[in-house]
PDB file of N, CA and C in Angstrom:
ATOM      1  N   UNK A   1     -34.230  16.579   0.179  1.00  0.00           N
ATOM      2  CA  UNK A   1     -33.413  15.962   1.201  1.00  0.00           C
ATOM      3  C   UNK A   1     -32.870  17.086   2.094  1.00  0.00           C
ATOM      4  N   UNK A   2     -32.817  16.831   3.952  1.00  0.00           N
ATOM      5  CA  UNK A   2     -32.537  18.134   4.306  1.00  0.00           C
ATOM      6  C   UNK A   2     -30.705  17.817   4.619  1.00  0.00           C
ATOM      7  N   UNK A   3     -30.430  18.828   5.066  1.00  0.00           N
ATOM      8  CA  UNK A   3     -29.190  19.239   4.857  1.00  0.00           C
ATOM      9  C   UNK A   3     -28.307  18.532   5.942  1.00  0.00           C
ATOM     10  N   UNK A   4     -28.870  17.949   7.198  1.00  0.00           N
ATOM     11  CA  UNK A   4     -28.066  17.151   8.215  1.00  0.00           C
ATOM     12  C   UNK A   4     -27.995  15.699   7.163  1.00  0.00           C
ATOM     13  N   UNK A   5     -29.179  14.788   6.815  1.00  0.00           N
ATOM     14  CA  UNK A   5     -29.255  13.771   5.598  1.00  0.00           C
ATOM     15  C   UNK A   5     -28.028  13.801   4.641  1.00  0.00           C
ATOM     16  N   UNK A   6     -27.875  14.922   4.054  1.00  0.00           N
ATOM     17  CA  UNK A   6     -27.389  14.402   3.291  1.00  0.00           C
ATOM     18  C   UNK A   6     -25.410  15.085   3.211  1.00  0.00           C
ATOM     19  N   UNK A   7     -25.518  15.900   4.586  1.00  0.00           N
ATOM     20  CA  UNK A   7     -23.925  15.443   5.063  1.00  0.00           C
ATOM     21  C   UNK A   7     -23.497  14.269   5.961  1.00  0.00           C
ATOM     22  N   UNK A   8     -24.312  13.363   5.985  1.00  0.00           N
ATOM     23  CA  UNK A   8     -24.267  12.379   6.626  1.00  0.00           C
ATOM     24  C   UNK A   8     -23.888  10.884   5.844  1.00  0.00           C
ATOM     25  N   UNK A   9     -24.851  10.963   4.539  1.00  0.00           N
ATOM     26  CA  UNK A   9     -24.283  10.412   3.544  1.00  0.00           C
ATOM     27  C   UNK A   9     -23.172  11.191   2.845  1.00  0.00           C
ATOM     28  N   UNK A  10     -22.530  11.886   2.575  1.00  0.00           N
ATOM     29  CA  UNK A  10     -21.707  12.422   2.156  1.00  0.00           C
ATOM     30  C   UNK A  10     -20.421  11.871   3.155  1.00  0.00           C
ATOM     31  N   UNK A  11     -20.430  11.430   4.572  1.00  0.00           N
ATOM     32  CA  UNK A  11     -19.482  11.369   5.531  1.00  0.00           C
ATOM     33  C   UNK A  11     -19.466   9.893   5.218  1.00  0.00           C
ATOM     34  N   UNK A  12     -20.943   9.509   5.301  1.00  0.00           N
ATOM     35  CA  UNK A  12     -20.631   7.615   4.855  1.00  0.00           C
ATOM     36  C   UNK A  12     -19.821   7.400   3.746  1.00  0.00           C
ATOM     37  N   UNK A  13     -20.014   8.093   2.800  1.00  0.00           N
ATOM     38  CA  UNK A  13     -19.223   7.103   1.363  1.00  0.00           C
ATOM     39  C   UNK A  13     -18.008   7.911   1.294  1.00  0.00           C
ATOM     40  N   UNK A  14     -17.331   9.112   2.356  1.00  0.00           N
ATOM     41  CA  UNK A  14     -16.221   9.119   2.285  1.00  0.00           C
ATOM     42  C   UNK A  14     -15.381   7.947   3.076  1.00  0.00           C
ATOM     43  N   UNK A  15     -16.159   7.730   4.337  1.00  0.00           N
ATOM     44  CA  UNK A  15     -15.593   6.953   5.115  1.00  0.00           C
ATOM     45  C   UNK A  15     -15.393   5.385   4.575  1.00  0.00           C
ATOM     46  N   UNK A  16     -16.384   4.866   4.025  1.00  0.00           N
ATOM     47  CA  UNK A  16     -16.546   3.755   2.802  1.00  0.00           C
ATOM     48  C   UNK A  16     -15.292   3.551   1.798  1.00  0.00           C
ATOM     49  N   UNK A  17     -15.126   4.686   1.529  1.00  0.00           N
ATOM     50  CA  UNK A  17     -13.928   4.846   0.423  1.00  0.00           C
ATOM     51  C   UNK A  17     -12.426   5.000   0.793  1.00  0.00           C
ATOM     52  N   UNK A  18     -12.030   5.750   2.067  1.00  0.00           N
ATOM     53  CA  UNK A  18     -11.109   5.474   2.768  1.00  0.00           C
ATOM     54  C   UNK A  18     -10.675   4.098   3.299  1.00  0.00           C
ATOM     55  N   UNK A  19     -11.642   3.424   4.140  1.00  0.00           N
ATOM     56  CA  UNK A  19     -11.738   2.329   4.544  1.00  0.00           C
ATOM     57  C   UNK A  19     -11.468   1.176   3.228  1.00  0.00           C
ATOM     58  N   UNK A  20     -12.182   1.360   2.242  1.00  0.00           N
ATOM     59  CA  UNK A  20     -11.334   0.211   1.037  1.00  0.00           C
ATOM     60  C   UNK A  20     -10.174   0.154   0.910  1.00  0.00           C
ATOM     61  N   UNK A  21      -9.819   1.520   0.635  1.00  0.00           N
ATOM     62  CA  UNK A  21      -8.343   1.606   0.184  1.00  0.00           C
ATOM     63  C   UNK A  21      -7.440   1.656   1.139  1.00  0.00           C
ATOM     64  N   UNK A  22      -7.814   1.698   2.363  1.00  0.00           N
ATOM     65  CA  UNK A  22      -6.004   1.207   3.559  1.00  0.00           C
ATOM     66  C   UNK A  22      -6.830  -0.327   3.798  1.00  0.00           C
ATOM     67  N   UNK A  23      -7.751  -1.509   3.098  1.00  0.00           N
ATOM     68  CA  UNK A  23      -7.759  -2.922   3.222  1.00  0.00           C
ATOM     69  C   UNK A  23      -6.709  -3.618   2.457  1.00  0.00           C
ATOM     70  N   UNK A  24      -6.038  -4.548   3.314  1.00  0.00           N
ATOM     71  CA  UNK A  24      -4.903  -5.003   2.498  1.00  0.00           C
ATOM     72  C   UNK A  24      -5.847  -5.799   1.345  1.00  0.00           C
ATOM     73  N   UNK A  25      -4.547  -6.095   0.453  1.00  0.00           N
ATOM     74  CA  UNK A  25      -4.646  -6.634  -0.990  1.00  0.00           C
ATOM     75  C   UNK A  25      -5.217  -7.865  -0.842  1.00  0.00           C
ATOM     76  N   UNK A  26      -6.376  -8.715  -1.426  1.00  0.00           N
ATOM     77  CA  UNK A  26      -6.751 -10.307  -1.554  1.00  0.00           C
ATOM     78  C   UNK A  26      -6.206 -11.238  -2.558  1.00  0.00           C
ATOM     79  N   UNK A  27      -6.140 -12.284  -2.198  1.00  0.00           N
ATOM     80  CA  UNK A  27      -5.746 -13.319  -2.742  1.00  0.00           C
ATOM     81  C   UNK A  27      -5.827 -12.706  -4.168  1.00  0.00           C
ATOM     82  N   UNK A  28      -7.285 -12.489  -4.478  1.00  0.00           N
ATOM     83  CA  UNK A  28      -7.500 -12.441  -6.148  1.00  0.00           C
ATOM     84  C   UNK A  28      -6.976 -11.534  -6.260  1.00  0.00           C
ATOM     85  N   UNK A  29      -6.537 -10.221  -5.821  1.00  0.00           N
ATOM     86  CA  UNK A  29      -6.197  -9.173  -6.487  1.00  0.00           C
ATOM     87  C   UNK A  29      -4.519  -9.039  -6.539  1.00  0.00           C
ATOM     88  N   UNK A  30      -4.532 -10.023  -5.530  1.00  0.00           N
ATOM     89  CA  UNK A  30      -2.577 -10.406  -5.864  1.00  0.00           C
ATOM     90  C   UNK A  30      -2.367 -11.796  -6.905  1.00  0.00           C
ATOM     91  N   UNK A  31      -3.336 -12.113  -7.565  1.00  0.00           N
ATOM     92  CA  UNK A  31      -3.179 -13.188  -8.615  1.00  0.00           C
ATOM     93  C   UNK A  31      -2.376 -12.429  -9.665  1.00  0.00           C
ATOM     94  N   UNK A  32      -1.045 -13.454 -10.339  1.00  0.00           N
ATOM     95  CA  UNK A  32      -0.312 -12.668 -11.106  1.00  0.00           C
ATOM     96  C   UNK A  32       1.110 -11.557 -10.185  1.00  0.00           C
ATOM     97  N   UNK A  33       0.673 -11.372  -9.133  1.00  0.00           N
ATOM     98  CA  UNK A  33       1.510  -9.946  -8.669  1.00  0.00           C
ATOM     99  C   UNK A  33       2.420 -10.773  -7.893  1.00  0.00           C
ATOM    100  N   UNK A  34       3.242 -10.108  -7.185  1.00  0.00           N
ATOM    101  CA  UNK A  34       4.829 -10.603  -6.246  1.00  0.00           C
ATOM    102  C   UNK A  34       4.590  -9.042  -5.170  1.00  0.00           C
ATOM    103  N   UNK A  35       4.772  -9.597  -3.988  1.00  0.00           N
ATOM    104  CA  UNK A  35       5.354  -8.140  -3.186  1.00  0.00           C
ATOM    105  C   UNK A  35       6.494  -8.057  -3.796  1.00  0.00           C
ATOM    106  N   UNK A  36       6.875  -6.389  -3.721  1.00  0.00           N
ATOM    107  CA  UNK A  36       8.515  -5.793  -3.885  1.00  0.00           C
ATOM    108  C   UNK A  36       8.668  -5.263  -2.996  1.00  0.00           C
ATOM    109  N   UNK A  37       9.607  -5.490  -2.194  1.00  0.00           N
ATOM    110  CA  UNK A  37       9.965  -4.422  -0.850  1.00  0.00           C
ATOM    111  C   UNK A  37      11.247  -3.438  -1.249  1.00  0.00           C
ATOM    112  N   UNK A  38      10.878  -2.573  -0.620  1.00  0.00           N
ATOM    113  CA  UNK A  38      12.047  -1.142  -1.132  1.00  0.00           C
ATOM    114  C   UNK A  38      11.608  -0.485  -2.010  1.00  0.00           C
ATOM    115  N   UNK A  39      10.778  -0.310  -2.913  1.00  0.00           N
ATOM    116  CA  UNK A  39      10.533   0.536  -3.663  1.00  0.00           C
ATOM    117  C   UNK A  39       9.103   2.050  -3.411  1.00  0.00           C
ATOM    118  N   UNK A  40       7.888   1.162  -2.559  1.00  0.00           N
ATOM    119  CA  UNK A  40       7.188   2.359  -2.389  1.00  0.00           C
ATOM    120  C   UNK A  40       7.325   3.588  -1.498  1.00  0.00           C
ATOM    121  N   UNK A  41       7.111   4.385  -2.259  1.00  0.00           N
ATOM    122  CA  UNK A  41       6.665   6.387  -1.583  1.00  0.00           C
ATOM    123  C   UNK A  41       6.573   6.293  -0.442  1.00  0.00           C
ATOM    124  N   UNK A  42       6.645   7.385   0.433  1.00  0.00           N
ATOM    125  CA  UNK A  42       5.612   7.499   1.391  1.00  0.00           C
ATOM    126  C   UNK A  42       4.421   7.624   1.400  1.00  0.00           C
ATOM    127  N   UNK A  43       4.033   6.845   2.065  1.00  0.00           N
ATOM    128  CA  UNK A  43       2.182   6.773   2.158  1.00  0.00           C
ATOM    129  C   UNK A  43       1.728   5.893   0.887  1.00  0.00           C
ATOM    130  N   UNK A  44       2.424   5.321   0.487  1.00  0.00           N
ATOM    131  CA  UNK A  44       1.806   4.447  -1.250  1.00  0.00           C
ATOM    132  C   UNK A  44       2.034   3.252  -1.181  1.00  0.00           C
ATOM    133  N   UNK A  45       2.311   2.927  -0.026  1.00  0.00           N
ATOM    134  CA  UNK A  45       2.641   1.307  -0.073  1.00  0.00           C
ATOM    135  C   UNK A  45       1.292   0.397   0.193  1.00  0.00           C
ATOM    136  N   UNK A  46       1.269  -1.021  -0.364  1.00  0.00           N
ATOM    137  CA  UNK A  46      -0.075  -1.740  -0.290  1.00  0.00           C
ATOM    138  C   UNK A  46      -0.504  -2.364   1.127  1.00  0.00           C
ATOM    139  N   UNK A  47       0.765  -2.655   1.710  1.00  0.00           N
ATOM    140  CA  UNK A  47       1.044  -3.214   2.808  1.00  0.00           C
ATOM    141  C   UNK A  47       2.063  -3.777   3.255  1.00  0.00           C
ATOM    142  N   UNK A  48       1.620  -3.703   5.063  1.00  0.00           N
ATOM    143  CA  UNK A  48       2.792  -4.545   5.824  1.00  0.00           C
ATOM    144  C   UNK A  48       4.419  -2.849   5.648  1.00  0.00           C
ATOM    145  N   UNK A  49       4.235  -2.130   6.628  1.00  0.00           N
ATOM    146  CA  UNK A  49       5.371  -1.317   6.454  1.00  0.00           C
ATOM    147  C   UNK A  49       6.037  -1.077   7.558  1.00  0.00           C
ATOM    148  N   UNK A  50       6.582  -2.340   8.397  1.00  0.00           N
ATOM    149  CA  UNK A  50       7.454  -2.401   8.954  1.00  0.00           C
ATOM    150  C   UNK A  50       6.727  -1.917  10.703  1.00  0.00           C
ATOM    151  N   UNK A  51       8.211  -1.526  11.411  1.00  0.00           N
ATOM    152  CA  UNK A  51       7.963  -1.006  12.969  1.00  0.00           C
ATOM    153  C   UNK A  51       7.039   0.386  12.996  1.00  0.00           C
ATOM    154  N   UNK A  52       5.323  -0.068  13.344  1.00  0.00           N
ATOM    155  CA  UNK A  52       4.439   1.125  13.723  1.00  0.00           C
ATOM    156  C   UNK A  52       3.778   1.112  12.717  1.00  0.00           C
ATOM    157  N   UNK A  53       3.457   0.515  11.736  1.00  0.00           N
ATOM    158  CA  UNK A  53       2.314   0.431  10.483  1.00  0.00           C
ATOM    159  C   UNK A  53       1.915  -0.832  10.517  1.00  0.00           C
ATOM    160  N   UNK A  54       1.067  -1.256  10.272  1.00  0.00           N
ATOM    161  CA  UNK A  54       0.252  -1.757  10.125  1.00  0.00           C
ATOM    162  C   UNK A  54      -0.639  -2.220   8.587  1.00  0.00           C
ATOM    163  N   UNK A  55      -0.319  -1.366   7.479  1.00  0.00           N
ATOM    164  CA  UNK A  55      -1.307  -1.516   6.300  1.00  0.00           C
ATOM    165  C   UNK A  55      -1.126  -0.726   4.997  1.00  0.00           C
ATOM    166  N   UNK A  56      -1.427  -0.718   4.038  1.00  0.00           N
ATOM    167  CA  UNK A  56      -1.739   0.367   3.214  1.00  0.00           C
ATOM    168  C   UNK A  56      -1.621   1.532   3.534  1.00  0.00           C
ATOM    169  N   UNK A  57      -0.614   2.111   2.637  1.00  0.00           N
ATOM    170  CA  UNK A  57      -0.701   3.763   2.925  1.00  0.00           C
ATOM    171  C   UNK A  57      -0.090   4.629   4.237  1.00  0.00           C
ATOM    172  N   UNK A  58       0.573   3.264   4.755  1.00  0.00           N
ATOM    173  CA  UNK A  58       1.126   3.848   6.238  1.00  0.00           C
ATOM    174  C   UNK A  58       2.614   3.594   6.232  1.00  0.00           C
ATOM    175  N   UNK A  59       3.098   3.271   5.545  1.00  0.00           N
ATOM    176  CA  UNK A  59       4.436   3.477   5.409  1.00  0.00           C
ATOM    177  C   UNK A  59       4.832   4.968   5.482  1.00  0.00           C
ATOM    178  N   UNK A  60       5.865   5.305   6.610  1.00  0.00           N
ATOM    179  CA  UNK A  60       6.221   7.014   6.988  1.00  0.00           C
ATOM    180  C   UNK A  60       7.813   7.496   6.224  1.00  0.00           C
ATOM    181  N   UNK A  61       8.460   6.710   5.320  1.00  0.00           N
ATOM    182  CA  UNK A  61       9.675   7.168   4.833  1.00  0.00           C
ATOM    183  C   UNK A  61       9.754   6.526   3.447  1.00  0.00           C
ATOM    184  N   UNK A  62      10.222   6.858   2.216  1.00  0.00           N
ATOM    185  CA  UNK A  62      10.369   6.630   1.261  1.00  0.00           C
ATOM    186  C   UNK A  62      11.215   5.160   0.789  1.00  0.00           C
ATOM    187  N   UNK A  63      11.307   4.546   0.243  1.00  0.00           N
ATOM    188  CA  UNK A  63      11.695   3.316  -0.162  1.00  0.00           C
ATOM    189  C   UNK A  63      12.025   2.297   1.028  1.00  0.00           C
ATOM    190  N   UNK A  64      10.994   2.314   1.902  1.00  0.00           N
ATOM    191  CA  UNK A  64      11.231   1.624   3.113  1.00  0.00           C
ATOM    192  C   UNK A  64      11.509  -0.026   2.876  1.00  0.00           C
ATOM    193  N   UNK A  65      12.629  -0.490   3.827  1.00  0.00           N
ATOM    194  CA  UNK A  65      12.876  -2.463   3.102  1.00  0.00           C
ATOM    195  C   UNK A  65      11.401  -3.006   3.339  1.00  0.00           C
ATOM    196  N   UNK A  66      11.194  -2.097   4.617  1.00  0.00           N
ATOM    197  CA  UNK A  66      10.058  -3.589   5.185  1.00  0.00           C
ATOM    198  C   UNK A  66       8.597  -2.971   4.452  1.00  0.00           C
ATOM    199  N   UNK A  67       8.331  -2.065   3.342  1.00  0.00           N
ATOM    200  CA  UNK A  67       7.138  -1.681   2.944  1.00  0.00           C
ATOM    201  C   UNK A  67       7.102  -2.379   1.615  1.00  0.00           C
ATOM    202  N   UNK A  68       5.797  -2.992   0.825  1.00  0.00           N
ATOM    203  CA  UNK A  68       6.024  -3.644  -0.243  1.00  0.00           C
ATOM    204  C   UNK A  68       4.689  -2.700  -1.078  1.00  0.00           C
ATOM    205  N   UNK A  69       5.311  -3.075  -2.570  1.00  0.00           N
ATOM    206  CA  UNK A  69       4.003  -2.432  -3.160  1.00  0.00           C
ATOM    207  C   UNK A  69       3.784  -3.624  -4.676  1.00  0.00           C
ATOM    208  N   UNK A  70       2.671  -4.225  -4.246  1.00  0.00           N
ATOM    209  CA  UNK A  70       2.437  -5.361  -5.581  1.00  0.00           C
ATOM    210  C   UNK A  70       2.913  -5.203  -6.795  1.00  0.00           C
ATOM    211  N   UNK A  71       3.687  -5.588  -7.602  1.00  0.00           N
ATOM    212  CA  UNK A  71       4.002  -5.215  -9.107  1.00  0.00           C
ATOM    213  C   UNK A  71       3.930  -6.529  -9.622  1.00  0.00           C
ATOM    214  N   UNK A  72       3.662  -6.687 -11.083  1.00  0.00           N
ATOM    215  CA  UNK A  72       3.861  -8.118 -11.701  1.00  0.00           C
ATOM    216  C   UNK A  72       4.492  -8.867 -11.254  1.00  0.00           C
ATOM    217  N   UNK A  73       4.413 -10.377 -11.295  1.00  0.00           N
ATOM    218  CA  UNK A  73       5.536 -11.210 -10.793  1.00  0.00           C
ATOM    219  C   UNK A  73       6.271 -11.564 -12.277  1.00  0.00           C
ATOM    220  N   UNK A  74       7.706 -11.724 -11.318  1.00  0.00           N
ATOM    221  CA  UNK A  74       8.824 -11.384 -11.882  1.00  0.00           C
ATOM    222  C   UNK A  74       9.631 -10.266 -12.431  1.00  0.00           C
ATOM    223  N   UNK A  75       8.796  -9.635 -11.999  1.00  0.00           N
ATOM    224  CA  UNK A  75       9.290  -8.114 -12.008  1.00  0.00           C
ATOM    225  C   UNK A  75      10.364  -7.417 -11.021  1.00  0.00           C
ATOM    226  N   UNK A  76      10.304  -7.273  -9.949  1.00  0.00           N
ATOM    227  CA  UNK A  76      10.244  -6.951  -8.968  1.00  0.00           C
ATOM    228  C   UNK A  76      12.348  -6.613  -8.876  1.00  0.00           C
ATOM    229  N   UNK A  77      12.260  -7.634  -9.109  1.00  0.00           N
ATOM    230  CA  UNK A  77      13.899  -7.562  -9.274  1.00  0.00           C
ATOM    231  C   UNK A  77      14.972  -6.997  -9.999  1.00  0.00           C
ATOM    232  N   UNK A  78      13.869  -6.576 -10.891  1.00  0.00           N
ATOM    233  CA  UNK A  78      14.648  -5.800 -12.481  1.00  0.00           C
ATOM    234  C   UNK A  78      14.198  -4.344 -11.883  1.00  0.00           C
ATOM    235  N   UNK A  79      13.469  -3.858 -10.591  1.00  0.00           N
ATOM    236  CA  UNK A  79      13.227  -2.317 -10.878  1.00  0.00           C
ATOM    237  C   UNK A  79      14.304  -1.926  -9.806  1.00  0.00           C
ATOM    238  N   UNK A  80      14.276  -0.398 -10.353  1.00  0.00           N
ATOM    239  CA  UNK A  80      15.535   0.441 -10.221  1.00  0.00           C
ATOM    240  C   UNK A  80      14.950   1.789 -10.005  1.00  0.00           C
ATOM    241  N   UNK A  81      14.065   1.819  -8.507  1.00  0.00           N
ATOM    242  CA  UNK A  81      13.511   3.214  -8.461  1.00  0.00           C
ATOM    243  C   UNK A  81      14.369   4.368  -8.053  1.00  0.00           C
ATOM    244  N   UNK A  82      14.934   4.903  -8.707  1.00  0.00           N
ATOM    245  CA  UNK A  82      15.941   6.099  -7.970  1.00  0.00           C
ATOM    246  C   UNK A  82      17.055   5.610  -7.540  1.00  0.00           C
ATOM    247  N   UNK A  83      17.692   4.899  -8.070  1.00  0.00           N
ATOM    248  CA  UNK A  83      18.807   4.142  -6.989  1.00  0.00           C
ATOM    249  C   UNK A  83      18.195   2.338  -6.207  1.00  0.00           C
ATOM    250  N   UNK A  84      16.600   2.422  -6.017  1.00  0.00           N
ATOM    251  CA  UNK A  84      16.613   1.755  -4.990  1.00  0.00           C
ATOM    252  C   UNK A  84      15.820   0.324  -6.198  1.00  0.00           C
ATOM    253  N   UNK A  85      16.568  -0.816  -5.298  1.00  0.00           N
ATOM    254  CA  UNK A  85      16.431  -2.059  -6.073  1.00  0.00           C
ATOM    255  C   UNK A  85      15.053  -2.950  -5.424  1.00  0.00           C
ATOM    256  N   UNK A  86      14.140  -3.168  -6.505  1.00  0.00           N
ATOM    257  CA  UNK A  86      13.348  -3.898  -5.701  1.00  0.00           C
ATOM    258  C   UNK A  86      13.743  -5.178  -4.952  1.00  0.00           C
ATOM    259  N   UNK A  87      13.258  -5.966  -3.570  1.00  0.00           N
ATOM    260  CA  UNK A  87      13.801  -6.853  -3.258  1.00  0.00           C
ATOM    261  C   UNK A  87      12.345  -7.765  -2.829  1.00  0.00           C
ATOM    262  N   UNK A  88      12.496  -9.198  -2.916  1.00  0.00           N
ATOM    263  CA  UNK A  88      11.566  -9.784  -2.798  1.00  0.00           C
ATOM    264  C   UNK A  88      10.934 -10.481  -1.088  1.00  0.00           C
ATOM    265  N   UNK A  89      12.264  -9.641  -0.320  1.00  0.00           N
ATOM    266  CA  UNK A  89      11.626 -10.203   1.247  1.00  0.00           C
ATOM    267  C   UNK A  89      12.217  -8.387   1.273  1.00  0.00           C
ATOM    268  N   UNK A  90      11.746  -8.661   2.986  1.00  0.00           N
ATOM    269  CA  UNK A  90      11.794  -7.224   3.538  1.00  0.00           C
ATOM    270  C   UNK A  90      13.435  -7.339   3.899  1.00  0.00           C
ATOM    271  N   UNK A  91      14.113  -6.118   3.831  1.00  0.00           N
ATOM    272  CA  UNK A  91      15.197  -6.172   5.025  1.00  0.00           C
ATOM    273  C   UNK A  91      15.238  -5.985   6.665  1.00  0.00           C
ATOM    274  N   UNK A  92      15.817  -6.278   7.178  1.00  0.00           N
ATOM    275  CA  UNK A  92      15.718  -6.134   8.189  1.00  0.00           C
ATOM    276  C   UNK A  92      16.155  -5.217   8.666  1.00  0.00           C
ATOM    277  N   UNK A  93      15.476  -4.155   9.587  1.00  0.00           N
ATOM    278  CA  UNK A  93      16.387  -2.853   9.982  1.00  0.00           C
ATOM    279  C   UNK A  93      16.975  -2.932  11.065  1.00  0.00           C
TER     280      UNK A  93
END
């Protein structure tokens, strides 16, 4: 295989693999789960992160209200990340 080939596939299945992971979450894969808003990282959220994001992984400040990150349902309310309480709608900023 020559060497333009196969950095080319090498660029596809990075780009492939990026592209999965900022697709928001599906029905099936939120079966069982609850959004929690307030609790995800920067950059670790599943989706939906407020004013200027758009998706997965784009949340820009740490325990943002309006960023959610799927956890079990019924969960969500009992966590206590650092201080910050999960909440089951976004706040409003």
């Amino acid at each position: 295989m020559n060497r333009s080939i196969l950095t080319l596939s090498l660029a596809a299945s990075l780009a492939g693999a990026l592209a999965a992971q900022a697709a928001p979450m599906t029905e099936d894969q939120m079966m069982g789960m609850e959004k929690c808003y307030g609790i995800a990282l920067k950059g670790q959220n599943d989706c939906a992160a407020g004013a200027g994001t758009t998706c997965a992984g784009t949340s820009t400040k740490d325990y943002d209200a309006a960023a959610w990150k799927a956890v079990p349902a019924g969960t969500c309310t009992t966590m206590n990340v650092e201080g910050h309480m999960g909440m089951l709608e976004p706040m409003k900023s």
